[in-house]
C-alpha atoms as a PDB file:
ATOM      1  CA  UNK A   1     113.663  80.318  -6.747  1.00  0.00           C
ATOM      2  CA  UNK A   2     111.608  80.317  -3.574  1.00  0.00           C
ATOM      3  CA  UNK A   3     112.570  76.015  -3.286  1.00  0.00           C
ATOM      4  CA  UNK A   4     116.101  76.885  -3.617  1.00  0.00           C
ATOM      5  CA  UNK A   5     116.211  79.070  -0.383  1.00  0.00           C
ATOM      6  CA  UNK A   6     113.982  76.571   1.449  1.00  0.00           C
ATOM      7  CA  UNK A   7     116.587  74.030   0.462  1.00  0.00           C
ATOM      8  CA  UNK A   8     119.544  76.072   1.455  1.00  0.00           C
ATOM      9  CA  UNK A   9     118.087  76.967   4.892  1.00  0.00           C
ATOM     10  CA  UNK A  10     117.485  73.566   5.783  1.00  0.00           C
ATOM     11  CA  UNK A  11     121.095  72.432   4.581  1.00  0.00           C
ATOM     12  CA  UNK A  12     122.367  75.283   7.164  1.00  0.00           C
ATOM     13  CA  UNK A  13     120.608  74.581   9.373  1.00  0.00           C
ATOM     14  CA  UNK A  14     121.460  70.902   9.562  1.00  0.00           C
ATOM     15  CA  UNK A  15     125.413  71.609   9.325  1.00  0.00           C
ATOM     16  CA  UNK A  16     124.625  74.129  12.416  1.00  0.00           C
ATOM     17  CA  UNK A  17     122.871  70.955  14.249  1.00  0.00           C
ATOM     18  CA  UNK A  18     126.260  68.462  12.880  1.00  0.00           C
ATOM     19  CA  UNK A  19     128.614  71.067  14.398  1.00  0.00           C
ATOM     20  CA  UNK A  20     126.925  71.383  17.565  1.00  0.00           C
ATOM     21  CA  UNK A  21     127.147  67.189  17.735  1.00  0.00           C
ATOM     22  CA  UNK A  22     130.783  67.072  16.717  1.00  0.00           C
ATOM     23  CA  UNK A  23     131.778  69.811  19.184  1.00  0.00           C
ATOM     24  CA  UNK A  24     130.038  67.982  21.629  1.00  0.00           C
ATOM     25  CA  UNK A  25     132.169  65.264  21.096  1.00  0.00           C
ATOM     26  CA  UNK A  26     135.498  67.116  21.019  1.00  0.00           C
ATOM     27  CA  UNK A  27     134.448  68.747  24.521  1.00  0.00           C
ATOM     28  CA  UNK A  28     136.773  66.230  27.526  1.00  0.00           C
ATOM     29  CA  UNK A  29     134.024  64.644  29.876  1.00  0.00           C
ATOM     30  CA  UNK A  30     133.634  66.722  33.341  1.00  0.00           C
ATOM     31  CA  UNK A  31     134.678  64.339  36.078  1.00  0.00           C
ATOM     32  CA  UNK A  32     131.985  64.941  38.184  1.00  0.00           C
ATOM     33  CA  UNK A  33     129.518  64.232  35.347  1.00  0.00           C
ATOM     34  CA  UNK A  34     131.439  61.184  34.907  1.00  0.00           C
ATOM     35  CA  UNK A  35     131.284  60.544  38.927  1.00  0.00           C
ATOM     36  CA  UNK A  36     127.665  61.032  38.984  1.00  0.00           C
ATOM     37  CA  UNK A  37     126.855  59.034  35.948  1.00  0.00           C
ATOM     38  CA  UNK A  38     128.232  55.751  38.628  1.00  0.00           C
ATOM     39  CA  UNK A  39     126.383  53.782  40.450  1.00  0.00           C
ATOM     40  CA  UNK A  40     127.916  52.422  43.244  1.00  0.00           C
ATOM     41  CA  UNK A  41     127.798  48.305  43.147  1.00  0.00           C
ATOM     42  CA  UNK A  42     125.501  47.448  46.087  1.00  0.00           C
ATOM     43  CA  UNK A  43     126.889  45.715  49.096  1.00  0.00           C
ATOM     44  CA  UNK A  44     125.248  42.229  50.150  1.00  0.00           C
ATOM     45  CA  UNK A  45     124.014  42.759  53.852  1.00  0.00           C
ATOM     46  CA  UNK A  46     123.994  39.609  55.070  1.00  0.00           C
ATOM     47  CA  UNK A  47     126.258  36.536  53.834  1.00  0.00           C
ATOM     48  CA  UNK A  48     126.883  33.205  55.460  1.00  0.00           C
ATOM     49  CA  UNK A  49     129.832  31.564  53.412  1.00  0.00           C
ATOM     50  CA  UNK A  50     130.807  27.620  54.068  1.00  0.00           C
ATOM     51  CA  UNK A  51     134.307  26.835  53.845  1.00  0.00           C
ATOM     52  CA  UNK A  52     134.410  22.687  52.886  1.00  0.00           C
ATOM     53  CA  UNK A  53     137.525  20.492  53.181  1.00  0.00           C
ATOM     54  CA  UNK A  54     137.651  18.725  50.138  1.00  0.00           C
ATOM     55  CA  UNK A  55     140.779  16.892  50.271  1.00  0.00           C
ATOM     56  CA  UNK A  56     141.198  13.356  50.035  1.00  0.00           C
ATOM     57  CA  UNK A  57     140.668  12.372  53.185  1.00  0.00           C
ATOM     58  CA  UNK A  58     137.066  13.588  52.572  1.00  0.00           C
ATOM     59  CA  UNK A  59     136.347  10.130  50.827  1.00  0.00           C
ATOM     60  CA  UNK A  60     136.833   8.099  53.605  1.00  0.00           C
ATOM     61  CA  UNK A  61     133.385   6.607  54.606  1.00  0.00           C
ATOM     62  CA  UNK A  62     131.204   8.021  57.521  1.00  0.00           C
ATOM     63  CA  UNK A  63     128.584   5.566  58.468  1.00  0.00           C
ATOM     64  CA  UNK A  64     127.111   4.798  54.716  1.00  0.00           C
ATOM     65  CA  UNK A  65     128.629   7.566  52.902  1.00  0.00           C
ATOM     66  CA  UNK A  66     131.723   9.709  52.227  1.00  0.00           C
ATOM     67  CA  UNK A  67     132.191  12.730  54.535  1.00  0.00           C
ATOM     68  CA  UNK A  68     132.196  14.478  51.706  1.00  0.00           C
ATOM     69  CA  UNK A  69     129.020  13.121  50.575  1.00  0.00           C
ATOM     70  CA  UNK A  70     127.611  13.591  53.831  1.00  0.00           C
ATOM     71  CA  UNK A  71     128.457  16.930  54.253  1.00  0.00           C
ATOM     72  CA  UNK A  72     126.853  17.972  50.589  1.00  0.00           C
ATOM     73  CA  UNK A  73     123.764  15.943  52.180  1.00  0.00           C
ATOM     74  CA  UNK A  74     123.462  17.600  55.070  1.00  0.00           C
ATOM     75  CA  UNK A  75     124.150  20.829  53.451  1.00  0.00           C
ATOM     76  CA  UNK A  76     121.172  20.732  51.434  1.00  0.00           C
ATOM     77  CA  UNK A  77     118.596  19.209  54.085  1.00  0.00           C
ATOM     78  CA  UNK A  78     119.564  21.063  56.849  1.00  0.00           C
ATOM     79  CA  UNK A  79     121.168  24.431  55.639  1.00  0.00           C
ATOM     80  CA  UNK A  80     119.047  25.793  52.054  1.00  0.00           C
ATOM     81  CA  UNK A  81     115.896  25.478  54.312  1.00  0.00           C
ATOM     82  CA  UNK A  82     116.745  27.877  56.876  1.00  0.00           C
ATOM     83  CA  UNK A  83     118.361  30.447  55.045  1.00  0.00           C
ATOM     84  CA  UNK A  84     115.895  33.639  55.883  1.00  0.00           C
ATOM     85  CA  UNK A  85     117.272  35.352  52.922  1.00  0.00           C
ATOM     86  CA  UNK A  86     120.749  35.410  53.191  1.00  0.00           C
ATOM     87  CA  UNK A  87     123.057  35.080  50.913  1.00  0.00           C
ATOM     88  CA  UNK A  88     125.334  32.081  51.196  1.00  0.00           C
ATOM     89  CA  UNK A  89     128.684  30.738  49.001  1.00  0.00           C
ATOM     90  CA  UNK A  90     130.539  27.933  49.445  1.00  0.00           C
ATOM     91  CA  UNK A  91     134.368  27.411  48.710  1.00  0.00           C
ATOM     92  CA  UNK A  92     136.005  24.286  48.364  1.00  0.00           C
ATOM     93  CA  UNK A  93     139.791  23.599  49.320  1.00  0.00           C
ATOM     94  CA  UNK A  94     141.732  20.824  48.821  1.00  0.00           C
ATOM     95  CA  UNK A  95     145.101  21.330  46.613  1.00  0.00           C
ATOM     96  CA  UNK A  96     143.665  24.675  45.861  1.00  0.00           C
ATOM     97  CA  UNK A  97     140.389  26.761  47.216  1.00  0.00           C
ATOM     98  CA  UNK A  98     137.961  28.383  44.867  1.00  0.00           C
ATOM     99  CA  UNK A  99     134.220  29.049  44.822  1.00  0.00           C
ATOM    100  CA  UNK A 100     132.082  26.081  44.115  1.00  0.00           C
ATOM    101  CA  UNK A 101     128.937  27.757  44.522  1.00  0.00           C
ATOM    102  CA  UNK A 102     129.636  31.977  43.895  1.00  0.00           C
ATOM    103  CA  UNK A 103     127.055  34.116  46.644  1.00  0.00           C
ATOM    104  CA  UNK A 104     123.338  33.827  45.525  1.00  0.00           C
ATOM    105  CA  UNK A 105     120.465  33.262  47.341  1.00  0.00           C
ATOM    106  CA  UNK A 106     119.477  30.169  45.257  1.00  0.00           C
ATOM    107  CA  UNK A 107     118.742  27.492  47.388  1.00  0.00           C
ATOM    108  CA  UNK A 108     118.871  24.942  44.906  1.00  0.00           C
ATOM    109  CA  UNK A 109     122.013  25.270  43.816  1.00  0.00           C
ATOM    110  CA  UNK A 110     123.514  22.491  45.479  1.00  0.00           C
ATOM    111  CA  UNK A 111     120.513  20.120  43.948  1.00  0.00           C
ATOM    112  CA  UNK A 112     122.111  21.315  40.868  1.00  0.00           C
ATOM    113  CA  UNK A 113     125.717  20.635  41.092  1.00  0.00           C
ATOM    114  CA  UNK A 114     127.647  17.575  41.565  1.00  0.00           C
ATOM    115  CA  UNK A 115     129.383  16.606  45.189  1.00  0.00           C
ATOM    116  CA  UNK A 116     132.922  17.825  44.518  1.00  0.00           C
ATOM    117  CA  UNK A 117     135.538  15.109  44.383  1.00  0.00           C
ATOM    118  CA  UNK A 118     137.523  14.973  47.517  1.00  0.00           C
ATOM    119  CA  UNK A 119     141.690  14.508  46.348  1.00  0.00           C
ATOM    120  CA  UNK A 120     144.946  16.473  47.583  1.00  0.00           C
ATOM    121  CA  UNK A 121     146.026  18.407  50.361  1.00  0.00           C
ATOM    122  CA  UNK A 122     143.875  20.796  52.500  1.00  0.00           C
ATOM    123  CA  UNK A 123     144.704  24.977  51.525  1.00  0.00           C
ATOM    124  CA  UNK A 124     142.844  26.062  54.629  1.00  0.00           C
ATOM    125  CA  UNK A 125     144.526  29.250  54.811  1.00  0.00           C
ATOM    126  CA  UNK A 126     144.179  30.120  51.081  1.00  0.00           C
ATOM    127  CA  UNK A 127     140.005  29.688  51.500  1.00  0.00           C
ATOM    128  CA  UNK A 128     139.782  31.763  54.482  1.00  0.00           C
ATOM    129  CA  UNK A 129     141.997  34.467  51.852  1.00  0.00           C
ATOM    130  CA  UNK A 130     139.492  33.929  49.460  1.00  0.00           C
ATOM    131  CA  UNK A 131     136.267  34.705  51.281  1.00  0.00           C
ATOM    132  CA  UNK A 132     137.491  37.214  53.679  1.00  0.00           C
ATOM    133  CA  UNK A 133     138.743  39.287  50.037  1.00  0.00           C
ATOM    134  CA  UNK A 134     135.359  38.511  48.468  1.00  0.00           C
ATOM    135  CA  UNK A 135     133.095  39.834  51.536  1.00  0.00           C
ATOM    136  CA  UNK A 136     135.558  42.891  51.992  1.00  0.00           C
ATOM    137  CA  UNK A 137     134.618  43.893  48.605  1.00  0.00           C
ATOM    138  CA  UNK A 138     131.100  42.601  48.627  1.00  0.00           C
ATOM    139  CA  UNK A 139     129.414  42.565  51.975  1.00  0.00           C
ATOM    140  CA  UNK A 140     128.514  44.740  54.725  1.00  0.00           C
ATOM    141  CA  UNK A 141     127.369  42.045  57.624  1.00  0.00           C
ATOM    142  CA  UNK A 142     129.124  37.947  57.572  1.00  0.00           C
ATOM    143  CA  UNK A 143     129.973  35.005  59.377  1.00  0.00           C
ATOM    144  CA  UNK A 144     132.219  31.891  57.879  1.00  0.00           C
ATOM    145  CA  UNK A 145     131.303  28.549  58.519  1.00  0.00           C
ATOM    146  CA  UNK A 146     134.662  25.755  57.767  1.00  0.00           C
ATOM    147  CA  UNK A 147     133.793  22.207  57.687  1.00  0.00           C
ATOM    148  CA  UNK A 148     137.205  20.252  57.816  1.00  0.00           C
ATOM    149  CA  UNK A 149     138.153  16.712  58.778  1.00  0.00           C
ATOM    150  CA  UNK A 150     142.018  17.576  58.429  1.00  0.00           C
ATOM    151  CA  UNK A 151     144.854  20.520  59.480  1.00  0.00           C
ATOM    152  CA  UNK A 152     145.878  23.073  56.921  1.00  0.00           C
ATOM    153  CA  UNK A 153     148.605  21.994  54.970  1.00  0.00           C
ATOM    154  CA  UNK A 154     149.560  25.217  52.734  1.00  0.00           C
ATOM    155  CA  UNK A 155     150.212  27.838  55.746  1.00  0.00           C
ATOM    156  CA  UNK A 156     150.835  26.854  58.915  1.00  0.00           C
ATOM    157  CA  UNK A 157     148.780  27.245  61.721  1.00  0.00           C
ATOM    158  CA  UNK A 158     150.473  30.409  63.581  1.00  0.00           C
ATOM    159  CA  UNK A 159     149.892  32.167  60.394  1.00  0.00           C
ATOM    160  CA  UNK A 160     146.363  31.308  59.698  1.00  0.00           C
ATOM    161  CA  UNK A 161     145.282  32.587  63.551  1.00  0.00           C
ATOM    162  CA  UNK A 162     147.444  35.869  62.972  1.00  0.00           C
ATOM    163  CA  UNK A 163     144.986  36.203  59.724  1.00  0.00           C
ATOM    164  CA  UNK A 164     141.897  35.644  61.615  1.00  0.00           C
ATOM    165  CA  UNK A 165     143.111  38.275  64.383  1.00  0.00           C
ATOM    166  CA  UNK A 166     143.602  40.986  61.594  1.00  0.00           C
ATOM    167  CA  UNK A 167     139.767  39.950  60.253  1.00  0.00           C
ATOM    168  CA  UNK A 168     138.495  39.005  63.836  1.00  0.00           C
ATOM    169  CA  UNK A 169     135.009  41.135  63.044  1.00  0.00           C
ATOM    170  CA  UNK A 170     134.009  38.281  61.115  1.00  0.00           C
ATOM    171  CA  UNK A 171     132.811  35.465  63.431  1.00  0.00           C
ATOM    172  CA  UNK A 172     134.055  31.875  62.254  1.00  0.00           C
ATOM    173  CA  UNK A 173     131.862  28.805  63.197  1.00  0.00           C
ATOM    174  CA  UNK A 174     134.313  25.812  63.140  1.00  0.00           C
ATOM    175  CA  UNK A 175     133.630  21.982  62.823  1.00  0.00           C
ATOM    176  CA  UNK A 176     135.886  19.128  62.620  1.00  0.00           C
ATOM    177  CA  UNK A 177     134.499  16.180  61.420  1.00  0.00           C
ATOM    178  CA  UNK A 178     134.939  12.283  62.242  1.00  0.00           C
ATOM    179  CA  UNK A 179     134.854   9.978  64.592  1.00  0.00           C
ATOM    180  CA  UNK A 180     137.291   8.048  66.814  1.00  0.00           C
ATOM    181  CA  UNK A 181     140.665   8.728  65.401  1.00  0.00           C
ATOM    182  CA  UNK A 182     140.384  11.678  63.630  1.00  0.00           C
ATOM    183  CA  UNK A 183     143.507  13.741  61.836  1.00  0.00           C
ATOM    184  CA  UNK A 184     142.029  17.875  62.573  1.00  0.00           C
ATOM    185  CA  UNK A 185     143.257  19.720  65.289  1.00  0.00           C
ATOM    186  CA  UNK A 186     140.867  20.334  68.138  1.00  0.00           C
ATOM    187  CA  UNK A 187     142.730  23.321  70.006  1.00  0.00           C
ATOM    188  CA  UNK A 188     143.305  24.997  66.762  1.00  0.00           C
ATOM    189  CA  UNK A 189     139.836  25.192  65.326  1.00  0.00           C
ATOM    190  CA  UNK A 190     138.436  26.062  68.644  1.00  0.00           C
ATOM    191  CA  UNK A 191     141.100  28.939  68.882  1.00  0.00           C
ATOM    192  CA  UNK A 192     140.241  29.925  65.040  1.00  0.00           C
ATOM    193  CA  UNK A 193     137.039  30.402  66.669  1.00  0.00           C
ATOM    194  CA  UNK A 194     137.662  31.752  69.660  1.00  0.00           C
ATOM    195  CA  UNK A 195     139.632  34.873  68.084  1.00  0.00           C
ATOM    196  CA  UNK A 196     136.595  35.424  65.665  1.00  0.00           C
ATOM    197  CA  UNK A 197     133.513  35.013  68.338  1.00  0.00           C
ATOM    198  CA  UNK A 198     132.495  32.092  66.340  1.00  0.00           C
ATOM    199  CA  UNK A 199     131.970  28.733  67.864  1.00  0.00           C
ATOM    200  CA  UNK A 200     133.513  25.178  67.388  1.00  0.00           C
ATOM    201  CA  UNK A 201     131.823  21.747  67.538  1.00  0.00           C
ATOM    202  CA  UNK A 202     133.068  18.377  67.042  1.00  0.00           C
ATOM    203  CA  UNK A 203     130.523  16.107  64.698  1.00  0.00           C
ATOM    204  CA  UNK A 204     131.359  12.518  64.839  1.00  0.00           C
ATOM    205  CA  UNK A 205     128.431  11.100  63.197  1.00  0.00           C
ATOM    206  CA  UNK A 206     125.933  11.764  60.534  1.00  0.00           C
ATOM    207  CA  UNK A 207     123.355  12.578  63.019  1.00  0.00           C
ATOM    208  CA  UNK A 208     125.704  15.136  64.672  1.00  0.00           C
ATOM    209  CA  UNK A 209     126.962  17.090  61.770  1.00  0.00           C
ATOM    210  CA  UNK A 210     123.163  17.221  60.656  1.00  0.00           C
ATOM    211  CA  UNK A 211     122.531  18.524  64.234  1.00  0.00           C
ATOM    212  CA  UNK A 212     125.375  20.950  64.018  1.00  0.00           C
ATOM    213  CA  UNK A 213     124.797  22.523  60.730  1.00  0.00           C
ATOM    214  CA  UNK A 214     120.973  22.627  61.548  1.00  0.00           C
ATOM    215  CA  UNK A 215     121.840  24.819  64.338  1.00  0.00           C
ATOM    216  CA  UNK A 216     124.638  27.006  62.630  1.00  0.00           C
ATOM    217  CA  UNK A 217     122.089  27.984  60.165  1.00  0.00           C
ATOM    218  CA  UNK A 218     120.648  31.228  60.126  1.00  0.00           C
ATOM    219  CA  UNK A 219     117.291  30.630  60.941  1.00  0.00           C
ATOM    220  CA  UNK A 220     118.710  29.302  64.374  1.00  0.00           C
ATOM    221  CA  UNK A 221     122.266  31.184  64.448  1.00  0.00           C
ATOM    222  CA  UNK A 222     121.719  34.963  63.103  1.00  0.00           C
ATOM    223  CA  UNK A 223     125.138  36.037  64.264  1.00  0.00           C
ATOM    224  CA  UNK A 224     126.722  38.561  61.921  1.00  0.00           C
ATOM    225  CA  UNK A 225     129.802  40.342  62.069  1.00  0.00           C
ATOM    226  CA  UNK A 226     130.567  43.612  60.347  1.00  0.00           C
ATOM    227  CA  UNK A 227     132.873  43.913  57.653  1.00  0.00           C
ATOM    228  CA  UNK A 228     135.470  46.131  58.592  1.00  0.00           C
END
């Protein structure tokens, strides 16, 4: 007699414990435990994102290589080493724009993936779109560097300025490559740049772009611009 009371106390208590759990889980969640049970994602503070041209006029040689190829190059040897710890992407445009490298601070991520393949038309405006919505989301403090042998050929150029004068907190280092005859557009680069605080150079050799992007890297350049 005395097990059969032990055994109905514990079965009571047990359904009291299962109630208790299922009422729990009937109850609507309190928004503010809700609220406090997210964590905000964490901003990057500092990002330095390339914008590359990568249309076809890329392949066209410069000295020994392809200015595409010697813009990876140069990108590796004279930008991952003088990083400081910032985070850097790069975006490619040519018929389209899109990330080739997403923001890390990996600097041998380049080593790792193959020089893109220069072909199409150059959507200028549509990379700037992409990395100013990526560092509004994602980053307090940035500054754009665009590589481009060419003009933009998806927006024209009235419209691309007017974009860089609503995001003009973000300073926009600009540099037109080739030599001689070359197809970019001087005055509008150096007014892209110009409206940003950024700076624009004109690299017309290997030697010079190497130069160029040595001294737009952070180590050398720390200009940042807040994300507004």
């Amino acid at each position: 007699m005395r097990r059969v009371v032990i055994s109905m106390s514990t079965n009571i208590q047990r359904s009291e414990q299962m109630a208790k759990v299922l009422n729990g889980l009937d109850k609507k969640p309190n928004l503010k435990d809700v609220l406090e049970g997210v964590k905000p994602q964490e901003k990057v503070d500092k990002i330095l994102v390339v914008l590359l041209d990568s249309s076809g006029s890329m392949a066209m040689l410069m000295e020994d290589m392809s200015k595409m190829e010697t813009a990876w190059t140069v990108l590796k040897n004279e930008l991952m080493p003088n990083m400081q710890g910032w985070t850097y992407g790069i975006v490619i445009f040519e018929n389209d724009a899109y990330w080739s490298i997403l923001p890390c601070q990996d600097t041998t991520a380049l080593v790792s993936r193959h020089v893109p393949h220069p072909a199409g038309s150059t959507s200028m405006g549509k990379a700037l779109q992409v990395a100013w919505s990526w560092v509004r989301s994602n980053a307090r403090q940035a500054r754009f560097a665009m590589l481009t042998d060419g003009q933009p050929t998806d927006m024209d150029k009235g419209s691309i300025l007017q974009m860089a004068k609503q995001n003009s907190s973000i300073p926009i280092d600009t540099v037109g490559i080739g030599a001689g005859t070359y197809d970019y557009d001087p005055a509008f680069l150096q007014e892209l740049s110009r409206i940003t605080g950024g700076m624009f150079v004109e690299a017309g050799s290997v030697r010079m772009l190497a130069n160029t992007i040595l001294e737009l890297a952070p180590t050398n350049r720390p200009l940042l611009g807040p994300v507004g």
